[in-house]
Structures are given as C-alpha cells and as structure tokens.
C-alpha atoms as a PDB file:
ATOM      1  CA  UNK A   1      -8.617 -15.762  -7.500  1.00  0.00           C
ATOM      2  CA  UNK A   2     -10.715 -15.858  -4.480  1.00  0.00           C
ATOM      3  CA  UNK A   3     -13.517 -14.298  -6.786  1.00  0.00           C
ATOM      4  CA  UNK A   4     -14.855 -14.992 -10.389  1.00  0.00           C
ATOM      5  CA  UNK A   5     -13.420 -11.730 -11.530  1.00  0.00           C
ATOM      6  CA  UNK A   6     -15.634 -12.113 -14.745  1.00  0.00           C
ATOM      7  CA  UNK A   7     -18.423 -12.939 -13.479  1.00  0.00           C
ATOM      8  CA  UNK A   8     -18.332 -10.123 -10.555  1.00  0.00           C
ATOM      9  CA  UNK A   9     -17.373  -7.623 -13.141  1.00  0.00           C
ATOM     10  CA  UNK A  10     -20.639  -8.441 -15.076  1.00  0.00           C
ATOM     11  CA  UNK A  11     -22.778  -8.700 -12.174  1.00  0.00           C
ATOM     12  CA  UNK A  12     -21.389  -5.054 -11.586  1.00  0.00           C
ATOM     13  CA  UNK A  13     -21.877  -3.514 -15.324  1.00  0.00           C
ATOM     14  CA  UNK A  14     -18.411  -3.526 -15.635  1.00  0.00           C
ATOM     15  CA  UNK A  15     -15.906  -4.514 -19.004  1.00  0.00           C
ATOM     16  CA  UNK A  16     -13.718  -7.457 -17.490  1.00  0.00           C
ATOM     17  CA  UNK A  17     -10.425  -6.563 -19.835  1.00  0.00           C
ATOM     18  CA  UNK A  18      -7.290  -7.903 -19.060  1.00  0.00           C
ATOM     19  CA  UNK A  19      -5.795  -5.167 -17.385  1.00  0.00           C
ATOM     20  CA  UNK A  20      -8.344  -4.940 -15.054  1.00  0.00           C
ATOM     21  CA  UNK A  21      -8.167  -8.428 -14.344  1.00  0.00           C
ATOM     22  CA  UNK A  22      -4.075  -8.173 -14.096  1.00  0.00           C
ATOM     23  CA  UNK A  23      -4.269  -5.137 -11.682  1.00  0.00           C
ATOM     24  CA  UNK A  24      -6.689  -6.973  -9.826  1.00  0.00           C
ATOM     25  CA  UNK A  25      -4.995 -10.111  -9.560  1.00  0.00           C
ATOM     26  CA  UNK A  26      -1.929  -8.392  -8.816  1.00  0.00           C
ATOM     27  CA  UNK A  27      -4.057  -6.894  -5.990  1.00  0.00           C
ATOM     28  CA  UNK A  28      -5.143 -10.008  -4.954  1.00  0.00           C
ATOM     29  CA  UNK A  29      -1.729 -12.087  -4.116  1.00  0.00           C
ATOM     30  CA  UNK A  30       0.101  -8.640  -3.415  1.00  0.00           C
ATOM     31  CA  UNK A  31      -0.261  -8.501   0.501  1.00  0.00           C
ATOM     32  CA  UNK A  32       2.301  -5.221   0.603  1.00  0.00           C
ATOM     33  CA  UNK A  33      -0.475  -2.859  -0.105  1.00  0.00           C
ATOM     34  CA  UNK A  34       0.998  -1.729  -3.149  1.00  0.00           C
ATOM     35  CA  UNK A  35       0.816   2.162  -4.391  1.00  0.00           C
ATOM     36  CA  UNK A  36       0.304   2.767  -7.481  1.00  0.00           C
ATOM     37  CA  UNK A  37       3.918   3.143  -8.993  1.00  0.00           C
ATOM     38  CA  UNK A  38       4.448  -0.192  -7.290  1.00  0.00           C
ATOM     39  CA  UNK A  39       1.389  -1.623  -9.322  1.00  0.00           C
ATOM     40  CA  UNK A  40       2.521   0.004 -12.459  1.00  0.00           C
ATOM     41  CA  UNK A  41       6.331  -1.068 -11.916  1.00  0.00           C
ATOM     42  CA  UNK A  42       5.397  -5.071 -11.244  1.00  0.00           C
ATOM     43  CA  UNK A  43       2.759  -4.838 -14.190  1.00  0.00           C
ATOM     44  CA  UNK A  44       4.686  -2.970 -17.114  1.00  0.00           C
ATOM     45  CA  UNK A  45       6.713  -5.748 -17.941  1.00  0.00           C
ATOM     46  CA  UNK A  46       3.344  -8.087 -18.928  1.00  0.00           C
ATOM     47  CA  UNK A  47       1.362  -5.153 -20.232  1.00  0.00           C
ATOM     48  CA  UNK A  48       3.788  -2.934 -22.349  1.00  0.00           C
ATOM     49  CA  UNK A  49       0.945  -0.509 -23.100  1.00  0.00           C
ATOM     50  CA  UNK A  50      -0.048   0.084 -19.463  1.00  0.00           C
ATOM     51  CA  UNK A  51      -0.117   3.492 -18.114  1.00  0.00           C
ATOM     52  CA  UNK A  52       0.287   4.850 -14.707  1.00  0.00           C
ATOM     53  CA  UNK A  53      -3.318   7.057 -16.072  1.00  0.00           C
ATOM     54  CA  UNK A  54      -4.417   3.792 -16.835  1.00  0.00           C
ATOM     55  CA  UNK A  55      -3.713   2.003 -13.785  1.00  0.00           C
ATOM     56  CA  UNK A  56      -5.416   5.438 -11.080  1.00  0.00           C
ATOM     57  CA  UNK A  57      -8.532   4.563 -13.536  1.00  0.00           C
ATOM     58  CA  UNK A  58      -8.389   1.000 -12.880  1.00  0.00           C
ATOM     59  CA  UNK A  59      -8.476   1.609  -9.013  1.00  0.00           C
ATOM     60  CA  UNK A  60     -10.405   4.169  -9.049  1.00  0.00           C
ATOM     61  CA  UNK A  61     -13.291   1.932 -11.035  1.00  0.00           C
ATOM     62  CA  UNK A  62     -12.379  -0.581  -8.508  1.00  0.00           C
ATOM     63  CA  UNK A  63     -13.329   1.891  -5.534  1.00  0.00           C
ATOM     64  CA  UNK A  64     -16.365   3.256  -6.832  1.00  0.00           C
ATOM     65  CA  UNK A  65     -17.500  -1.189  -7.082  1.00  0.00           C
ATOM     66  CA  UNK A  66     -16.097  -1.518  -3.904  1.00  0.00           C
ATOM     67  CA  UNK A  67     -14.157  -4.376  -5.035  1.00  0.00           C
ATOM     68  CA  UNK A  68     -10.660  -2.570  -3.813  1.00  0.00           C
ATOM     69  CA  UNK A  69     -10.302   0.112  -0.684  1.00  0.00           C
ATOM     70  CA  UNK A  70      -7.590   2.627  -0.358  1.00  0.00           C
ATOM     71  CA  UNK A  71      -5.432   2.883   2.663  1.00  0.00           C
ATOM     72  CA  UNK A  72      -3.989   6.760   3.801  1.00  0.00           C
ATOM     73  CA  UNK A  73      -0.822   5.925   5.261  1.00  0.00           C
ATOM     74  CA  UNK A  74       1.177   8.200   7.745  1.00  0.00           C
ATOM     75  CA  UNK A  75       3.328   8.790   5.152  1.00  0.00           C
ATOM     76  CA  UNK A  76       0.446  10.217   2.767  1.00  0.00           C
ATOM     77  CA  UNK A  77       0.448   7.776   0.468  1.00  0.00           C
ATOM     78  CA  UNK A  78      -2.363   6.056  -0.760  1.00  0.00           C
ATOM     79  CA  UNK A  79      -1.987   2.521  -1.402  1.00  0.00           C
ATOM     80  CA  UNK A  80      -4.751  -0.279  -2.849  1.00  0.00           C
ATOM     81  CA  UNK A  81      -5.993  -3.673  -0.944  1.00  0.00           C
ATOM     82  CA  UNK A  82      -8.622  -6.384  -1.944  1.00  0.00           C
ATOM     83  CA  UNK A  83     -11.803  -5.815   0.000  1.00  0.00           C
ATOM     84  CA  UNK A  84     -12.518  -8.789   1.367  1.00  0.00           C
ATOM     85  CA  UNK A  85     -12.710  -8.470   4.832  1.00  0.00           C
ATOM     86  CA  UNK A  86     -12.991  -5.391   7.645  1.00  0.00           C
ATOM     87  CA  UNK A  87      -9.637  -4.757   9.156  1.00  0.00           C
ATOM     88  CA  UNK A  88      -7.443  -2.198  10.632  1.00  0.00           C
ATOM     89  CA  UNK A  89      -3.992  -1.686   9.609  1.00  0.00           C
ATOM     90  CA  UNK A  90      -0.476  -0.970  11.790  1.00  0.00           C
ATOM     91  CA  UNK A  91       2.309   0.789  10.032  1.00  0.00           C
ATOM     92  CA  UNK A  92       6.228   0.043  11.336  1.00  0.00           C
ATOM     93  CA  UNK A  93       7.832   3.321  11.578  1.00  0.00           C
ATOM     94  CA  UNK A  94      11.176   1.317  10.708  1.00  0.00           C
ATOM     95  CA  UNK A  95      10.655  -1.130   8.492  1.00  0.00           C
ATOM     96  CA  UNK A  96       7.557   0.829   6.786  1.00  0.00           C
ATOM     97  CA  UNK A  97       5.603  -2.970   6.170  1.00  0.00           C
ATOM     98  CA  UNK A  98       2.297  -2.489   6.470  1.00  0.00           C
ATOM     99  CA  UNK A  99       0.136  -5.287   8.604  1.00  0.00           C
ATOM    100  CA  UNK A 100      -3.189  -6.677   8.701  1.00  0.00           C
ATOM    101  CA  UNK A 101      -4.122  -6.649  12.148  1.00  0.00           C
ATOM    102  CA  UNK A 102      -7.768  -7.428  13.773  1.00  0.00           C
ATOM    103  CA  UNK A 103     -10.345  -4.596  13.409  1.00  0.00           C
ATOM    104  CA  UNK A 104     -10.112  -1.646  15.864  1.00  0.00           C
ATOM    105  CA  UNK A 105     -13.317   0.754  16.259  1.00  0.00           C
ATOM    106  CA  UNK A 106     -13.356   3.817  17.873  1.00  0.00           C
ATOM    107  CA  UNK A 107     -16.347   5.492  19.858  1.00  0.00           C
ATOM    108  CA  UNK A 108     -18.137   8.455  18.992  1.00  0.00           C
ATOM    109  CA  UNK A 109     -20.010  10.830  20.708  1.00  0.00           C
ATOM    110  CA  UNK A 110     -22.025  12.620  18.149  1.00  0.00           C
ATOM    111  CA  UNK A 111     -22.830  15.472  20.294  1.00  0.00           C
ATOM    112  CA  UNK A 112     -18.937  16.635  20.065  1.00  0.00           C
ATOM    113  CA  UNK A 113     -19.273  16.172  16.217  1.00  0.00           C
ATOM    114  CA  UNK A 114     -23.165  17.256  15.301  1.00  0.00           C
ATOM    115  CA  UNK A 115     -24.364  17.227  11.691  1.00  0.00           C
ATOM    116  CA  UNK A 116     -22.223  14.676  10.435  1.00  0.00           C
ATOM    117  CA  UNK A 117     -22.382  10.926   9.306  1.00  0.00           C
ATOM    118  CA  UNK A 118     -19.611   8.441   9.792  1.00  0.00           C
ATOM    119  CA  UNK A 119     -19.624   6.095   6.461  1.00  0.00           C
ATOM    120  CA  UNK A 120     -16.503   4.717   6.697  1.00  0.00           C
ATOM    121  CA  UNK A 121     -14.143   4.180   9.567  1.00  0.00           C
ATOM    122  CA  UNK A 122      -9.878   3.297   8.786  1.00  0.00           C
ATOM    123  CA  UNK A 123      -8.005   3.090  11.884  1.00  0.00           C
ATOM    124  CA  UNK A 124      -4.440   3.062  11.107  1.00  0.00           C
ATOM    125  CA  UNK A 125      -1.959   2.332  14.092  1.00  0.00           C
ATOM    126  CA  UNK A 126       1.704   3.249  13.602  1.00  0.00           C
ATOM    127  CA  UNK A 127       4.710   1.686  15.764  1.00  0.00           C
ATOM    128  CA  UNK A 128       7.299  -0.824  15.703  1.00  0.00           C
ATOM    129  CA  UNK A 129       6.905  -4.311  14.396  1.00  0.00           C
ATOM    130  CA  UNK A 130       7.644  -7.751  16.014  1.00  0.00           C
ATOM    131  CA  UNK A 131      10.663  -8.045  13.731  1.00  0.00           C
ATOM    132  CA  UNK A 132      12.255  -4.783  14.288  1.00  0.00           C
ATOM    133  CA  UNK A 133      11.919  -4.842  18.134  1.00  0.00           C
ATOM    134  CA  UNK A 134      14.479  -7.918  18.210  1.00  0.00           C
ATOM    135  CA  UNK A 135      16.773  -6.176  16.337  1.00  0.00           C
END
C-alpha cells in the first residue's frame, strides 16, 4: 500500500478493520475504477460475510476522509478511485475502460453563475480509445 492504512485511519478517528482495509486495498491495485458490485463481486470470495450495505458504507466513510473520490460516469454509474492525485478521466464509448488522463480545468465566469461556489471540479471526457481506433 502506498499509505499506512492503519496509521491514516487513526490519524483520521477511524476503526482500521479488515474490511476496510480489503476494500481499500482492493481500491488501491484496482485501476478499472471499480463500482460497487464489482468491489463486492472480487471481495465476497475472501470476506464471506461482506455485504453490498456494507461495502456503500465503506466508501462512503472513505469519501467523507477523503481517502477515496467517486467518479459519475456517462453511463450514471458511480464508481470508486484512490485519491492520490488530481486528474481528469476519458471514458471509451466502445470499449467502456475508463483512463487516467492529465488534469483538465475549465474556466468560469462567475457572473453567468452568481451565488455559487465551485468545491470540486470532475471533468470527464468521453470518446474513443487508442486501442479501439486501430481496430
């Protein structure tokens, strides 16, 4: 783990248990931006007692720390990355794989959007990968 999960999760007032640390770690070498079906699907098999409940309570513990972010896909579904680094993310309308790709911002002009504040920025482009362009 690129983190001492323990020690984070006490430096956050958090219970390190071992599913936590399983969903996270699962999160961690997962680069497919799993939902969280996928999570529950891959993790079932080494935690019998896991729940899907369990595992939207994990994440959602996980947001509120900031230790995971959620990505809206075009496709409305919300899947779960580590947050370890600001990024935007493209979408192949093909082959559905979801990429890393270098951070794009956006410009606003808050005169055309008055009374609000911008917290958080996702930028999520949507096309056709390298791979399935040669096919």
């Amino acid at each position: 783990m690129s983190i001492n999960f323990t020690e984070k999760c006490k430096e956050l007032g958090i219970s390190p248990s071992i599913t936590r640390k399983r969903i996270y770690e699962y999160l961690e070498i997962s680069k497919n931006h799993p939902t969280v079906d996928e999570i529950y699907q891959d993790l079932i098999g080494d935690l019998p007692t896991l729940s899907k409940t369990t595992v939207y309570n994990v994440l959602s513990l996980f947001l509120e720390h900031d230790l995971v972010e959620a990505i809206n896909t075009s496709n409305n579904e919300k899947r779960y990355e580590i947050a370890d680094h600001p990024h935007s993310h493209f979408t192949c309308r093909i082959c559905n794989t979801i990429y890393d790709v270098p951070r794009v911002s956006t410009t606003y002009d808050s005169n055309q959007i008055p009374g609000f504040t911008i917290e958080n920025e996702q930028v999520n482009l949507i096309g056709i990968c390298p791979s399935c362009m040669k096919k």
